[in-house]
PDB file of N, CA and C in Angstrom:
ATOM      1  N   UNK A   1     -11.550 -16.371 -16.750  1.00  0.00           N
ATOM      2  CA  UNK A   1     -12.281 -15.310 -17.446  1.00  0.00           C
ATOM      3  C   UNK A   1     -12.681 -14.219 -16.449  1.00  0.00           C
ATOM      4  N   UNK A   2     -12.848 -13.087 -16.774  1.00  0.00           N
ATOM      5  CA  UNK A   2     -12.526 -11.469 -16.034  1.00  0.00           C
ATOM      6  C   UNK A   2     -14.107 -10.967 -16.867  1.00  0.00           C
ATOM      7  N   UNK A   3     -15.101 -10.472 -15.977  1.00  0.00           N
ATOM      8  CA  UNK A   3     -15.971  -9.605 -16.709  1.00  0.00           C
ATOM      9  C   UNK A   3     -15.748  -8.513 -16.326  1.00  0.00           C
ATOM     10  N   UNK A   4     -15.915  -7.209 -17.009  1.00  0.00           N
ATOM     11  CA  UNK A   4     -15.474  -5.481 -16.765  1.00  0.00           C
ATOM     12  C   UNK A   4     -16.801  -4.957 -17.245  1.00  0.00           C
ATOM     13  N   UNK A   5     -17.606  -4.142 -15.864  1.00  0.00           N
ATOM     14  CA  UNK A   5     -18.536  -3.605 -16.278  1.00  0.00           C
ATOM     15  C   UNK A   5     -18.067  -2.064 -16.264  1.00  0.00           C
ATOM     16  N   UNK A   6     -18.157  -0.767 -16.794  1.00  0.00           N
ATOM     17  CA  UNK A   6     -17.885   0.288 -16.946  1.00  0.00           C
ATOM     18  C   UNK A   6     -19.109   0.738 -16.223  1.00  0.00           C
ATOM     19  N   UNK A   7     -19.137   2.377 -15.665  1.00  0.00           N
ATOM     20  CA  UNK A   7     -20.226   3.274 -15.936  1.00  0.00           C
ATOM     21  C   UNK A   7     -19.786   4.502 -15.356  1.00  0.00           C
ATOM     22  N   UNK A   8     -20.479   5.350 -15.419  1.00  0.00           N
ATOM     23  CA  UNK A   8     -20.375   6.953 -14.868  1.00  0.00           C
ATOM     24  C   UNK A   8     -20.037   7.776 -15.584  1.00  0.00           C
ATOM     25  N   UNK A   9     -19.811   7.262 -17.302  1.00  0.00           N
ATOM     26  CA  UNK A   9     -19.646   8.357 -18.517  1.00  0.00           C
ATOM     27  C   UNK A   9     -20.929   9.384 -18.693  1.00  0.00           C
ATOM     28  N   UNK A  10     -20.306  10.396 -19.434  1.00  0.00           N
ATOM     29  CA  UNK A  10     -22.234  11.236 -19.675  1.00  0.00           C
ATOM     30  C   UNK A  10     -21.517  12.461 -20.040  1.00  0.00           C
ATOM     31  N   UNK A  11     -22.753  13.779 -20.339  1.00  0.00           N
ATOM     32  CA  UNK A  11     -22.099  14.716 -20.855  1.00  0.00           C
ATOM     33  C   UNK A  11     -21.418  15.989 -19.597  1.00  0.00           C
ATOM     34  N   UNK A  12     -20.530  16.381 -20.151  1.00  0.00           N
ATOM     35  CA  UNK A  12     -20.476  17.435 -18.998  1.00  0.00           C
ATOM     36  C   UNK A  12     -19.427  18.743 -19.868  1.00  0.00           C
ATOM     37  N   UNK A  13     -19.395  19.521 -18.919  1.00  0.00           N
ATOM     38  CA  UNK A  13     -18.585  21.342 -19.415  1.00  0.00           C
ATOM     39  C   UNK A  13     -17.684  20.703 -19.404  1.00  0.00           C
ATOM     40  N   UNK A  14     -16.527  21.640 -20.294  1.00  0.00           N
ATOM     41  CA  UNK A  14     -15.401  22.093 -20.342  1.00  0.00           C
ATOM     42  C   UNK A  14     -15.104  22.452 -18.867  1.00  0.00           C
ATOM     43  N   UNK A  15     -14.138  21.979 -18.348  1.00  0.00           N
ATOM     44  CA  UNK A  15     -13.611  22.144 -16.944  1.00  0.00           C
ATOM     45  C   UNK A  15     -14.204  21.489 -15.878  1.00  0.00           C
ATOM     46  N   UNK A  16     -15.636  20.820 -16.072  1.00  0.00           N
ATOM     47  CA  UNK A  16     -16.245  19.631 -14.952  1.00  0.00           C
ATOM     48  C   UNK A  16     -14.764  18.589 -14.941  1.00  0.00           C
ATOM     49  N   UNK A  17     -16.330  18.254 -13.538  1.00  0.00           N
ATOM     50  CA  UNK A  17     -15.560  16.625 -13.576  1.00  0.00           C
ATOM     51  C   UNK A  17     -16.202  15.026 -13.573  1.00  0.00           C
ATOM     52  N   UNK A  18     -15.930  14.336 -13.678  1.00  0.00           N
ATOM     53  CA  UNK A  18     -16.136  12.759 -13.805  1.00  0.00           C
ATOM     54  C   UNK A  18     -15.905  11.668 -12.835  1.00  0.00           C
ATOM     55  N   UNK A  19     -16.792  11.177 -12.791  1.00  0.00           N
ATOM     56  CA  UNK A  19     -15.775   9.958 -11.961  1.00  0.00           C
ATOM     57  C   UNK A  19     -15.911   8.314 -12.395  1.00  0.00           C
ATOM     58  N   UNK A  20     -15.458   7.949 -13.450  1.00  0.00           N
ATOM     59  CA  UNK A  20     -16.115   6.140 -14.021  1.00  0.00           C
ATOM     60  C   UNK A  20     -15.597   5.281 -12.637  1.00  0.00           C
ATOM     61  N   UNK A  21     -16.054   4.142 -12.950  1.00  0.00           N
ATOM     62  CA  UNK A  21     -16.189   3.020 -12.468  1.00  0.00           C
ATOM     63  C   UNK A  21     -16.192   1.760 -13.307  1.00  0.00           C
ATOM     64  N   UNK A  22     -15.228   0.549 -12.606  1.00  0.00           N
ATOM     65  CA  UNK A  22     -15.336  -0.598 -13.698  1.00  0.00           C
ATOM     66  C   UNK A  22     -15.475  -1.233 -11.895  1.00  0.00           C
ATOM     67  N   UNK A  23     -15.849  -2.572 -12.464  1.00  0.00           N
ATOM     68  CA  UNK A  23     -16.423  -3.693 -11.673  1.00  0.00           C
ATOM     69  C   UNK A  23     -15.871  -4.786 -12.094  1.00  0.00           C
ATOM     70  N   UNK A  24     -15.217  -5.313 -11.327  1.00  0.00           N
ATOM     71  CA  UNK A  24     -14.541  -6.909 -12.212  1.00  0.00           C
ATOM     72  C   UNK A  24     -15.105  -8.455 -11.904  1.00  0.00           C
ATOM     73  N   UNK A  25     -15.410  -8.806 -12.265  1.00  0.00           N
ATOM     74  CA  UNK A  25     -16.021 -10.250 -11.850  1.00  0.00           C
ATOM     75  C   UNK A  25     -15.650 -11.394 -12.332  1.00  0.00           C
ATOM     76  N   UNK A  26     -15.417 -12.610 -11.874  1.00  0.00           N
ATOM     77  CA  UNK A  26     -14.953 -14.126 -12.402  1.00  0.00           C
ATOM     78  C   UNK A  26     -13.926 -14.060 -12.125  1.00  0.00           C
ATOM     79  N   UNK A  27     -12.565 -14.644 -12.845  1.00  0.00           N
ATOM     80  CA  UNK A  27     -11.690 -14.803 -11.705  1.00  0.00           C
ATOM     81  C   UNK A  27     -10.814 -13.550 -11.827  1.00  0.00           C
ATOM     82  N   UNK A  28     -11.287 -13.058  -9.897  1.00  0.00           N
ATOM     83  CA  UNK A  28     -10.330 -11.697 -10.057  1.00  0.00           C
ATOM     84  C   UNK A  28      -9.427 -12.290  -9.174  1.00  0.00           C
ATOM     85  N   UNK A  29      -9.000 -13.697  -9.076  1.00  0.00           N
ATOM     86  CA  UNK A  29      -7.845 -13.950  -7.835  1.00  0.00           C
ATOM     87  C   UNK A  29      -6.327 -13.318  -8.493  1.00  0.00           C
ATOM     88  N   UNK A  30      -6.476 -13.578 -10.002  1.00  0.00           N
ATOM     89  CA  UNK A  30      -5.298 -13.469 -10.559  1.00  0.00           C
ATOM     90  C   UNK A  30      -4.913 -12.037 -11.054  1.00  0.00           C
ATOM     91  N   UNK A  31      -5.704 -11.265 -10.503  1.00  0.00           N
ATOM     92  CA  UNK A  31      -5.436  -9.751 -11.256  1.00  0.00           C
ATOM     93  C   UNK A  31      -3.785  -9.254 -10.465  1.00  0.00           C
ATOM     94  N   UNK A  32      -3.381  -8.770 -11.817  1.00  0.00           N
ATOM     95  CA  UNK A  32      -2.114  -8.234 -11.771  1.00  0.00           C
ATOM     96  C   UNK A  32      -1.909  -6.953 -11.488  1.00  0.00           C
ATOM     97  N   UNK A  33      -2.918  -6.263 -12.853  1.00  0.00           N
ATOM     98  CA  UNK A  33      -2.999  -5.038 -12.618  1.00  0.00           C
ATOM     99  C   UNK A  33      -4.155  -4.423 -13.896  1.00  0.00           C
ATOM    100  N   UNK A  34      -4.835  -3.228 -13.530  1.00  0.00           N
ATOM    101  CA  UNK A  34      -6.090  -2.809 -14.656  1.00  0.00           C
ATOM    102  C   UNK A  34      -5.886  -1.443 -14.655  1.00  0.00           C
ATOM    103  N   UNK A  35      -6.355  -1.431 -15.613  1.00  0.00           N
ATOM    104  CA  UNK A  35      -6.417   0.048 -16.291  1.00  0.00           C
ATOM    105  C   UNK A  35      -7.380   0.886 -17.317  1.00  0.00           C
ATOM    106  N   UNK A  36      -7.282   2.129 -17.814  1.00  0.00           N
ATOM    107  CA  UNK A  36      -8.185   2.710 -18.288  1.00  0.00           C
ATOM    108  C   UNK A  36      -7.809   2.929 -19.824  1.00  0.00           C
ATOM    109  N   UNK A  37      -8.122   3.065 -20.561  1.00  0.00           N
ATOM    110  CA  UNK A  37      -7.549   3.609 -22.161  1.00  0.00           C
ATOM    111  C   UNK A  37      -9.110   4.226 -22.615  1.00  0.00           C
ATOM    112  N   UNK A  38      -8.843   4.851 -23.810  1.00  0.00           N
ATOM    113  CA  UNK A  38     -10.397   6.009 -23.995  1.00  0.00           C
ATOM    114  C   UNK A  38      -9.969   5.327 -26.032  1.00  0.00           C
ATOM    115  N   UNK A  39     -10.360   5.877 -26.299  1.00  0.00           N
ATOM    116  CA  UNK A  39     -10.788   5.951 -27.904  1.00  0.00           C
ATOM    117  C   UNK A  39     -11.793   6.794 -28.457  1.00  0.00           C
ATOM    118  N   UNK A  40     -11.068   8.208 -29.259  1.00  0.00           N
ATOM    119  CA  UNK A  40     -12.111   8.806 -29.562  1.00  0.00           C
ATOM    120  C   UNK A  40     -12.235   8.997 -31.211  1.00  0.00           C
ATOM    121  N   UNK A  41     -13.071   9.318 -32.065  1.00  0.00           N
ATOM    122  CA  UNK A  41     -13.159   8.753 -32.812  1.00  0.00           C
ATOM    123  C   UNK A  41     -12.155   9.441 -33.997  1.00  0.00           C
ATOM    124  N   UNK A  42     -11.847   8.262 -34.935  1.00  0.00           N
ATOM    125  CA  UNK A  42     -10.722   8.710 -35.800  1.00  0.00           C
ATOM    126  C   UNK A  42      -9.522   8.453 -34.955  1.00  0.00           C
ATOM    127  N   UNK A  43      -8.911   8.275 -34.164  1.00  0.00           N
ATOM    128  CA  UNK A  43      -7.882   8.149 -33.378  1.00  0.00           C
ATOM    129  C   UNK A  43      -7.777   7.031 -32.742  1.00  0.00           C
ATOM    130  N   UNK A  44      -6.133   6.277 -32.972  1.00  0.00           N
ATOM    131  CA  UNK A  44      -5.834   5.343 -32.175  1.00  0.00           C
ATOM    132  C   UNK A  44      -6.167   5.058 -30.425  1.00  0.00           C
ATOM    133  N   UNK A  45      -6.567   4.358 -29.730  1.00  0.00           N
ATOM    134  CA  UNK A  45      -6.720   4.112 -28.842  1.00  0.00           C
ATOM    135  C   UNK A  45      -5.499   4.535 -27.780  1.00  0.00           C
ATOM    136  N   UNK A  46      -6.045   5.047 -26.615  1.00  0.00           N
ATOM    137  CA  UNK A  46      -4.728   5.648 -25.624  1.00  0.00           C
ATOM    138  C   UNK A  46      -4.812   5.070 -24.047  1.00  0.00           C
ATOM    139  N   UNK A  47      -3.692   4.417 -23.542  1.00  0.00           N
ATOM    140  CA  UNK A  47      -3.658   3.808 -22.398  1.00  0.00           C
ATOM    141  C   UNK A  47      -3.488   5.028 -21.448  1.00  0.00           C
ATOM    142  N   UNK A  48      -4.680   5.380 -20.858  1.00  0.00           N
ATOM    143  CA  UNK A  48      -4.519   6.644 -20.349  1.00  0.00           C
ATOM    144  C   UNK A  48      -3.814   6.453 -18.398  1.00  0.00           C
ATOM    145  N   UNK A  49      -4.174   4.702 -17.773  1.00  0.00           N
ATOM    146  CA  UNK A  49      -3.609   5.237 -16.616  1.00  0.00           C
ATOM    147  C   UNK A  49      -3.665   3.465 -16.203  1.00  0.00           C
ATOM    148  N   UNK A  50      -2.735   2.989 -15.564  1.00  0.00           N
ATOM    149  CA  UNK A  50      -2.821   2.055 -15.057  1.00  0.00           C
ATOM    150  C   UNK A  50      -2.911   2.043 -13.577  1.00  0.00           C
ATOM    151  N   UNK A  51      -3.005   0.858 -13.029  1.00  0.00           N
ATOM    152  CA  UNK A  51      -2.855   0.476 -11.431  1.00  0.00           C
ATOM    153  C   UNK A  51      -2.322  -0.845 -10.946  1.00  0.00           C
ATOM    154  N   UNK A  52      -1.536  -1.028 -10.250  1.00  0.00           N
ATOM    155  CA  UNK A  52      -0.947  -2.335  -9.645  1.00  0.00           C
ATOM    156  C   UNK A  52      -1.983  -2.695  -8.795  1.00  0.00           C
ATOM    157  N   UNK A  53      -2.903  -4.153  -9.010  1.00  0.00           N
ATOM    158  CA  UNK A  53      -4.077  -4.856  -7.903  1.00  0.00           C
ATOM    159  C   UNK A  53      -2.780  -4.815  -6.919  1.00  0.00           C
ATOM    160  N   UNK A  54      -1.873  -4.885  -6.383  1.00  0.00           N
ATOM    161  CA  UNK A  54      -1.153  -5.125  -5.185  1.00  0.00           C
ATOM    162  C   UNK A  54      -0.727  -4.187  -4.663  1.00  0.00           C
ATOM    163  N   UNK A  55       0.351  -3.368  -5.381  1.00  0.00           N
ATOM    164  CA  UNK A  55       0.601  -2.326  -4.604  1.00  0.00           C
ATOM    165  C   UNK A  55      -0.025  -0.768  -4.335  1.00  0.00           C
ATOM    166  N   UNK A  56      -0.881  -0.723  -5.561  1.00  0.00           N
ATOM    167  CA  UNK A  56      -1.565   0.531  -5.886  1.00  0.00           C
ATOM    168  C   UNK A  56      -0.952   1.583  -6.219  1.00  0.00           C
ATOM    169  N   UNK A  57       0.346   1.175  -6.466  1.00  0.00           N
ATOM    170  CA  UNK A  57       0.816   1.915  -7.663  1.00  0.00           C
ATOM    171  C   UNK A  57       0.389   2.301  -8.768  1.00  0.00           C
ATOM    172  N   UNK A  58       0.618   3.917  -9.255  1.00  0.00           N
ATOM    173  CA  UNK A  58      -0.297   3.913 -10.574  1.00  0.00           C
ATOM    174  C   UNK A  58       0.671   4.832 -11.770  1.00  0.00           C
ATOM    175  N   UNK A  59       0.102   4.286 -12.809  1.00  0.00           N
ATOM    176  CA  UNK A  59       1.318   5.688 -13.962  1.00  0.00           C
ATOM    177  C   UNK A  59      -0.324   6.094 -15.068  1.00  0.00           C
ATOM    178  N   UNK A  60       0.294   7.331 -15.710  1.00  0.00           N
ATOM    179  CA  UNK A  60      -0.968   8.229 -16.090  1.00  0.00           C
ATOM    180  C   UNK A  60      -0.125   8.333 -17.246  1.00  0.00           C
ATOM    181  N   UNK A  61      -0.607   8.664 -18.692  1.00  0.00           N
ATOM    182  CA  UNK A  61      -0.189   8.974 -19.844  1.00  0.00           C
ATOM    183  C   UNK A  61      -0.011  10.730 -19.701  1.00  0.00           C
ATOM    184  N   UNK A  62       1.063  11.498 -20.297  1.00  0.00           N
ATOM    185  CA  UNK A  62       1.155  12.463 -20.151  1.00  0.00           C
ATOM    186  C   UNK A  62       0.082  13.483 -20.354  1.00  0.00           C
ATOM    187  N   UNK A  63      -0.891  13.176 -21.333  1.00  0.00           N
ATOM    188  CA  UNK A  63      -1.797  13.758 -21.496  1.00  0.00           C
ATOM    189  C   UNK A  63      -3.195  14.284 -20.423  1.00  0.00           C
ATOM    190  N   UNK A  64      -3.077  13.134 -19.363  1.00  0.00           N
ATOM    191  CA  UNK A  64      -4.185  13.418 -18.275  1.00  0.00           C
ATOM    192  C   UNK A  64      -3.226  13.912 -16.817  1.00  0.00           C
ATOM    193  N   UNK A  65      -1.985  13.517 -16.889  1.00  0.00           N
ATOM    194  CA  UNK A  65      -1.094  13.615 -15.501  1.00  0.00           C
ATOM    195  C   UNK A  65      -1.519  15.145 -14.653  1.00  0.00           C
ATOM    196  N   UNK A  66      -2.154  14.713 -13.693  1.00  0.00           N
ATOM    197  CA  UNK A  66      -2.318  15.967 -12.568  1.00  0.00           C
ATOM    198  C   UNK A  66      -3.659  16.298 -13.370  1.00  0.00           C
ATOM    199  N   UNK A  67      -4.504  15.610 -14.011  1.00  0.00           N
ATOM    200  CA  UNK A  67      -5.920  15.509 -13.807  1.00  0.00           C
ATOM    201  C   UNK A  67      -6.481  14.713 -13.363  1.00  0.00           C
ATOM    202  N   UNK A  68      -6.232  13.333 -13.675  1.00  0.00           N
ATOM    203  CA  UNK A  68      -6.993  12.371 -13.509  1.00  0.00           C
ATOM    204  C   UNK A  68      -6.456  11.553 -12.248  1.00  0.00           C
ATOM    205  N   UNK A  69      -7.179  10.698 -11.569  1.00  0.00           N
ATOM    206  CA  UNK A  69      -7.003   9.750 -11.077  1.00  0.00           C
ATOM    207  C   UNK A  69      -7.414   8.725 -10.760  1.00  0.00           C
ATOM    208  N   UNK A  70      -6.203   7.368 -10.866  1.00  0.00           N
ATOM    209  CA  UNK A  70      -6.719   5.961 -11.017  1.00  0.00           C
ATOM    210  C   UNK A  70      -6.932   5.658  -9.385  1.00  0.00           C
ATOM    211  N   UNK A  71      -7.676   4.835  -9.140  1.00  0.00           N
ATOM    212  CA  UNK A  71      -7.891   4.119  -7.712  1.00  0.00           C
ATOM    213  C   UNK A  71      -8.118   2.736  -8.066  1.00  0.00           C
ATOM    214  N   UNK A  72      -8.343   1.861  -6.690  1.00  0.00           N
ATOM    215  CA  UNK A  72      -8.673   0.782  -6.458  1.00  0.00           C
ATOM    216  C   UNK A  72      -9.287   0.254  -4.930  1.00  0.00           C
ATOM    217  N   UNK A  73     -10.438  -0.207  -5.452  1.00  0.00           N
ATOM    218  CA  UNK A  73     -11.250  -0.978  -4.106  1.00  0.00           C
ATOM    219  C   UNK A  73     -10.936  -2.492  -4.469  1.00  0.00           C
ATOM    220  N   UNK A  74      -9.894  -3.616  -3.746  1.00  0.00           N
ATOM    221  CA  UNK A  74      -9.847  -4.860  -4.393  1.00  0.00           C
ATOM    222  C   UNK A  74     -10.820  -5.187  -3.510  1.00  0.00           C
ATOM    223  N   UNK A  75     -11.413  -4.764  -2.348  1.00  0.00           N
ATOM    224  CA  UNK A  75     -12.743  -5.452  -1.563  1.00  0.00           C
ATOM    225  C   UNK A  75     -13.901  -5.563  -2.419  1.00  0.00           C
ATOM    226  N   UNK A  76     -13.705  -4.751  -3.508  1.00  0.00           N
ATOM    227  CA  UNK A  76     -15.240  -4.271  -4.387  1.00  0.00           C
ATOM    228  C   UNK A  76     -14.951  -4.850  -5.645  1.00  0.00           C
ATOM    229  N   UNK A  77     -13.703  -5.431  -6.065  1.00  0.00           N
ATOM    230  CA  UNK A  77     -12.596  -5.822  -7.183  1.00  0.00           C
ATOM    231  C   UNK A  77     -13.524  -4.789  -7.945  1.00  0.00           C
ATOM    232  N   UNK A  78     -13.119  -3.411  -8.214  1.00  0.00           N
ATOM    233  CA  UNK A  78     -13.211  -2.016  -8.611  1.00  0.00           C
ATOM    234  C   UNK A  78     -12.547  -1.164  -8.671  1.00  0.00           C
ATOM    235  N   UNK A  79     -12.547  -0.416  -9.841  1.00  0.00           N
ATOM    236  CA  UNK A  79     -11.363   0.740 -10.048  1.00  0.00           C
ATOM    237  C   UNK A  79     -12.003   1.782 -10.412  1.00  0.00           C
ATOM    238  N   UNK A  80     -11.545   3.046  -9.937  1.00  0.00           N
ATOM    239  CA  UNK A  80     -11.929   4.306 -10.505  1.00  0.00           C
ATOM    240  C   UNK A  80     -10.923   5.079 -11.089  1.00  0.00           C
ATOM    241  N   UNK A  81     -11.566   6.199 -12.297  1.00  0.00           N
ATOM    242  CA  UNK A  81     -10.978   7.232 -12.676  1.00  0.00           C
ATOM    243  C   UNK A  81     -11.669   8.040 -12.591  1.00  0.00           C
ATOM    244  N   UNK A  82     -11.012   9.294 -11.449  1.00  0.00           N
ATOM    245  CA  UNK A  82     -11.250  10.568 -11.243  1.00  0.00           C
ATOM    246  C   UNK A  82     -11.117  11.305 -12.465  1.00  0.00           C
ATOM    247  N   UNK A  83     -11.752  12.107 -13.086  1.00  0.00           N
ATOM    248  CA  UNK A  83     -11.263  13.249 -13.770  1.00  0.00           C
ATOM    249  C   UNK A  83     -11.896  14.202 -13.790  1.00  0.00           C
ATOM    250  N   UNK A  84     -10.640  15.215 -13.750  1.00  0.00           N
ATOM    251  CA  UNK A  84     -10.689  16.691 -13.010  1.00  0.00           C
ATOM    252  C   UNK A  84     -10.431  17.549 -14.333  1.00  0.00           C
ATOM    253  N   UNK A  85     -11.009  18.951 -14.423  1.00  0.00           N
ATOM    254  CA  UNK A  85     -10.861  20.016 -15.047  1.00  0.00           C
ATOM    255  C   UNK A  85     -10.671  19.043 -16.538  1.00  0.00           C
ATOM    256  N   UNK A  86     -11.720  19.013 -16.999  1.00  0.00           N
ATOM    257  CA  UNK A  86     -12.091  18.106 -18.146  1.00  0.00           C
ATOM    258  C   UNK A  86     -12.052  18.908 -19.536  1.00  0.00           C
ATOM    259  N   UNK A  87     -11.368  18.650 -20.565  1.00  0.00           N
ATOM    260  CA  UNK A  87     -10.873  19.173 -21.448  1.00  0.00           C
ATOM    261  C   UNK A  87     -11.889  18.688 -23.175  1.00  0.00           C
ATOM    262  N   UNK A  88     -12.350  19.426 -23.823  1.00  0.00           N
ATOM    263  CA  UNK A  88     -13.151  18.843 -25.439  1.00  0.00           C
ATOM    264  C   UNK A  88     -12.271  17.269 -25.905  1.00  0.00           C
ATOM    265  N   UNK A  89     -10.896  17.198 -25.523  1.00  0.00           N
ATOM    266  CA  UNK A  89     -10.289  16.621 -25.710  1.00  0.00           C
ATOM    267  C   UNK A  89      -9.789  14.921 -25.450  1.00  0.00           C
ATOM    268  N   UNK A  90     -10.524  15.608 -23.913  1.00  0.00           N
ATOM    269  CA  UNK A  90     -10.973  14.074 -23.366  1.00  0.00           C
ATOM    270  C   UNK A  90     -12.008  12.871 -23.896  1.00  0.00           C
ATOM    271  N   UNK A  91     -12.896  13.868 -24.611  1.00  0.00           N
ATOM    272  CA  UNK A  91     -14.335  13.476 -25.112  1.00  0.00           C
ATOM    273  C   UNK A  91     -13.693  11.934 -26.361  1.00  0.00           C
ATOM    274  N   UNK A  92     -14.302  10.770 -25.575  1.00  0.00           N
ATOM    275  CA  UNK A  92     -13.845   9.160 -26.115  1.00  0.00           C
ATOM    276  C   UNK A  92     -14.998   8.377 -25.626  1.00  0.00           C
ATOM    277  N   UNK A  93     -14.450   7.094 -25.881  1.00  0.00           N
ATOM    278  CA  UNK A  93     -14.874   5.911 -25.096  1.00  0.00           C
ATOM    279  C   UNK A  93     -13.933   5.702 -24.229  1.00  0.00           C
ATOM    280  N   UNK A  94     -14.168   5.303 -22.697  1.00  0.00           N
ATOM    281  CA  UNK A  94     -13.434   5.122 -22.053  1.00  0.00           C
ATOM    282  C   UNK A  94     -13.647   3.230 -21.685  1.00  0.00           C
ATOM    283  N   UNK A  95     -12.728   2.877 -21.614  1.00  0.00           N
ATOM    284  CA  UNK A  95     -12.639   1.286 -21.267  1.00  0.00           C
ATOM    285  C   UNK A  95     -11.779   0.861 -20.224  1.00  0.00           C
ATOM    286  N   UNK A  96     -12.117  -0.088 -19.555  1.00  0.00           N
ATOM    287  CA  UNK A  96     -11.203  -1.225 -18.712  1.00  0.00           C
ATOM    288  C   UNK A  96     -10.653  -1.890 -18.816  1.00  0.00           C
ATOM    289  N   UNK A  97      -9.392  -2.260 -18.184  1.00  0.00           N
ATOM    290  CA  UNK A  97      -9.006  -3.816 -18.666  1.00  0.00           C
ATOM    291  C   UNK A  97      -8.207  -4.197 -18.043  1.00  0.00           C
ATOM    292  N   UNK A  98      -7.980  -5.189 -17.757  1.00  0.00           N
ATOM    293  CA  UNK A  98      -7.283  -6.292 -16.808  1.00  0.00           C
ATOM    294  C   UNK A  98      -6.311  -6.840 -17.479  1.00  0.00           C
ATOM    295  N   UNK A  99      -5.143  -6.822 -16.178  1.00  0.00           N
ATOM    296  CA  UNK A  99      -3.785  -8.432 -17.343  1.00  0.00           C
ATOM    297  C   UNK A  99      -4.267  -8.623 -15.817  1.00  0.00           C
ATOM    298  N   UNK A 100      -4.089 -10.163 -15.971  1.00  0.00           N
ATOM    299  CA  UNK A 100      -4.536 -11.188 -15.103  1.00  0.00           C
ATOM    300  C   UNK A 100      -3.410 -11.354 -14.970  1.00  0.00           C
ATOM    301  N   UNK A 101      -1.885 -12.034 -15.300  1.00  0.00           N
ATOM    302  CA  UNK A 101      -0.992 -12.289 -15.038  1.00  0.00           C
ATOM    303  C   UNK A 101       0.560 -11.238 -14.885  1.00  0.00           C
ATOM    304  N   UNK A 102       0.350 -10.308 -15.980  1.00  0.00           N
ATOM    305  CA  UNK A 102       1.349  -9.463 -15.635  1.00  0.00           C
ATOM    306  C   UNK A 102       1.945  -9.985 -17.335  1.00  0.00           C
ATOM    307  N   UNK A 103       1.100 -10.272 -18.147  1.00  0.00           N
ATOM    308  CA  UNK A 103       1.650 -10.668 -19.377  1.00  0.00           C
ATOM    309  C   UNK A 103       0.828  -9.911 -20.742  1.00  0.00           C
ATOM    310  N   UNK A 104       0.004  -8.841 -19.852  1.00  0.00           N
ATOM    311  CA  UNK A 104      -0.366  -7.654 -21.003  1.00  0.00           C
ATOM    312  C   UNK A 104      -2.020  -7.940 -20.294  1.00  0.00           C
ATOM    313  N   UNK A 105      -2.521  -6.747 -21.043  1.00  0.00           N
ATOM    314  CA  UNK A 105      -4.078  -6.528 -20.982  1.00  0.00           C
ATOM    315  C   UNK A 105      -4.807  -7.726 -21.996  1.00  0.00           C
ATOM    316  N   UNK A 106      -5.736  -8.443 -21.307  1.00  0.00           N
ATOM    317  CA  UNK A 106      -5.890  -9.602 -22.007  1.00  0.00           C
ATOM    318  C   UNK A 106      -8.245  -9.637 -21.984  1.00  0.00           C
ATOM    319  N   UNK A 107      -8.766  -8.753 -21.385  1.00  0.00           N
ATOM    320  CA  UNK A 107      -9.964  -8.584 -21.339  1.00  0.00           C
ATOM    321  C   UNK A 107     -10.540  -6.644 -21.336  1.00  0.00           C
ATOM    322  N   UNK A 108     -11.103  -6.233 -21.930  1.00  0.00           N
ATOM    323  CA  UNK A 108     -11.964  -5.103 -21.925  1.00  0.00           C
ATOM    324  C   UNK A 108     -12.819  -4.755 -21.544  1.00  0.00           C
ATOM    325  N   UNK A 109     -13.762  -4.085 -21.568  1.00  0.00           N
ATOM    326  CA  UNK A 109     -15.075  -4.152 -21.067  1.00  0.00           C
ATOM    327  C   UNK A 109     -15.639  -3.260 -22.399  1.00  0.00           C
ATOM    328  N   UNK A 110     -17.031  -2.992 -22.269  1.00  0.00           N
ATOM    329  CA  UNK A 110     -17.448  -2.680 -23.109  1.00  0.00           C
ATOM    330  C   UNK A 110     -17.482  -1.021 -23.750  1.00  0.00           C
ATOM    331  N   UNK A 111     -17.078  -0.323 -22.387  1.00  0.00           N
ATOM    332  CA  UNK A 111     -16.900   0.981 -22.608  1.00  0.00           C
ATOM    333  C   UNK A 111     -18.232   2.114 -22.119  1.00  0.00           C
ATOM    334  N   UNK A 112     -17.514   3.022 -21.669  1.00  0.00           N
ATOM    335  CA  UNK A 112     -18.626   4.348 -21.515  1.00  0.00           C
ATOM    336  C   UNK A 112     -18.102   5.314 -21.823  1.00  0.00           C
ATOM    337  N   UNK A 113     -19.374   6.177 -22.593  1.00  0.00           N
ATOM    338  CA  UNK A 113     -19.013   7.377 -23.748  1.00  0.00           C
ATOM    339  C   UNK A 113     -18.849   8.450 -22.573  1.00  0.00           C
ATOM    340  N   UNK A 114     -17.619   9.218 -22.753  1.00  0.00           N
ATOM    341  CA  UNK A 114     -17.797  10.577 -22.348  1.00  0.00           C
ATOM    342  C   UNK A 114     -17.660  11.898 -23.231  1.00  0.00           C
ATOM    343  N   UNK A 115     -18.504  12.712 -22.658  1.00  0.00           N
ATOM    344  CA  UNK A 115     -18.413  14.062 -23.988  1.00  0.00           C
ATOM    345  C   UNK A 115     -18.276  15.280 -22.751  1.00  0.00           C
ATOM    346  N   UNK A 116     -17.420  15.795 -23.173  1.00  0.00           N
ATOM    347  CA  UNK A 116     -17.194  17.442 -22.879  1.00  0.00           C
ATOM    348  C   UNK A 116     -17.487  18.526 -23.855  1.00  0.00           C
ATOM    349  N   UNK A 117     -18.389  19.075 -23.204  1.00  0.00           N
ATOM    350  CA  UNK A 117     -18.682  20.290 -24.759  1.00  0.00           C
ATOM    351  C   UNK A 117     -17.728  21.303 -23.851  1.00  0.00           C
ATOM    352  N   UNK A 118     -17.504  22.331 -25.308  1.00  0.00           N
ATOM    353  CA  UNK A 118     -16.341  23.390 -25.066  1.00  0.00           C
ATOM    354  C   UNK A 118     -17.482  24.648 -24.902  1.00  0.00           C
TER     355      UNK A 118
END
């Protein structure tokens, strides 16, 4: 079992920026790889950016590419998303989540709201 704490959502301008944070705890021996997805309301949920725990490789959904960015501290078992020049559009829940094995995203976290006013 994987706990995902989120934080660093809140309100900000059109064109700020952000920076969340997830925290992973319990067993992070097996992390494969984690990532970010948002949900805003009325709209399907969007896998906005992943990261490889090993290589730190990362892929971004077209929609944030050359805004955002994913990181990783595995000393801190922690991930960040940068986001830059912030769009009304962005405005979701943003969430975490872990595949422990490399056999899909299998834990969430609870989420932090972000809002961009225009």
């Amino acid at each position: 079992q994987v706990t995902l704490v989120e934080s660093g959502g809140g309100l900000v301008q059109a064109g700020g920026s952000l920076r969340l944070s997830c925290v992973a705890s319990g067993r992070t021996f097996s992390i494969y790889r984690m990532a970010w997805s948002r949900q805003a309301p009325g709209k399907e949920r969007e896998l906005v950016a992943h990261i490889s725990w090993t290589s730190g490789r990362s892929s971004y959904a077209d929609s944030v590419k050359g805004r955002f960015t994913i990181s990783r501290d595995n000393a801190k078992n922690t991930i960040y998303l940068q986001m830059n020049s912030l769009k009304s559009e962005d405005t979701a829940v943003y969430y975490c989540g872990v595949d422990r094995y490399g056999g899909g995203y299998d834990a969430w976290g609870q989420g932090t709201q972000v809002t961009v006013s225009s």
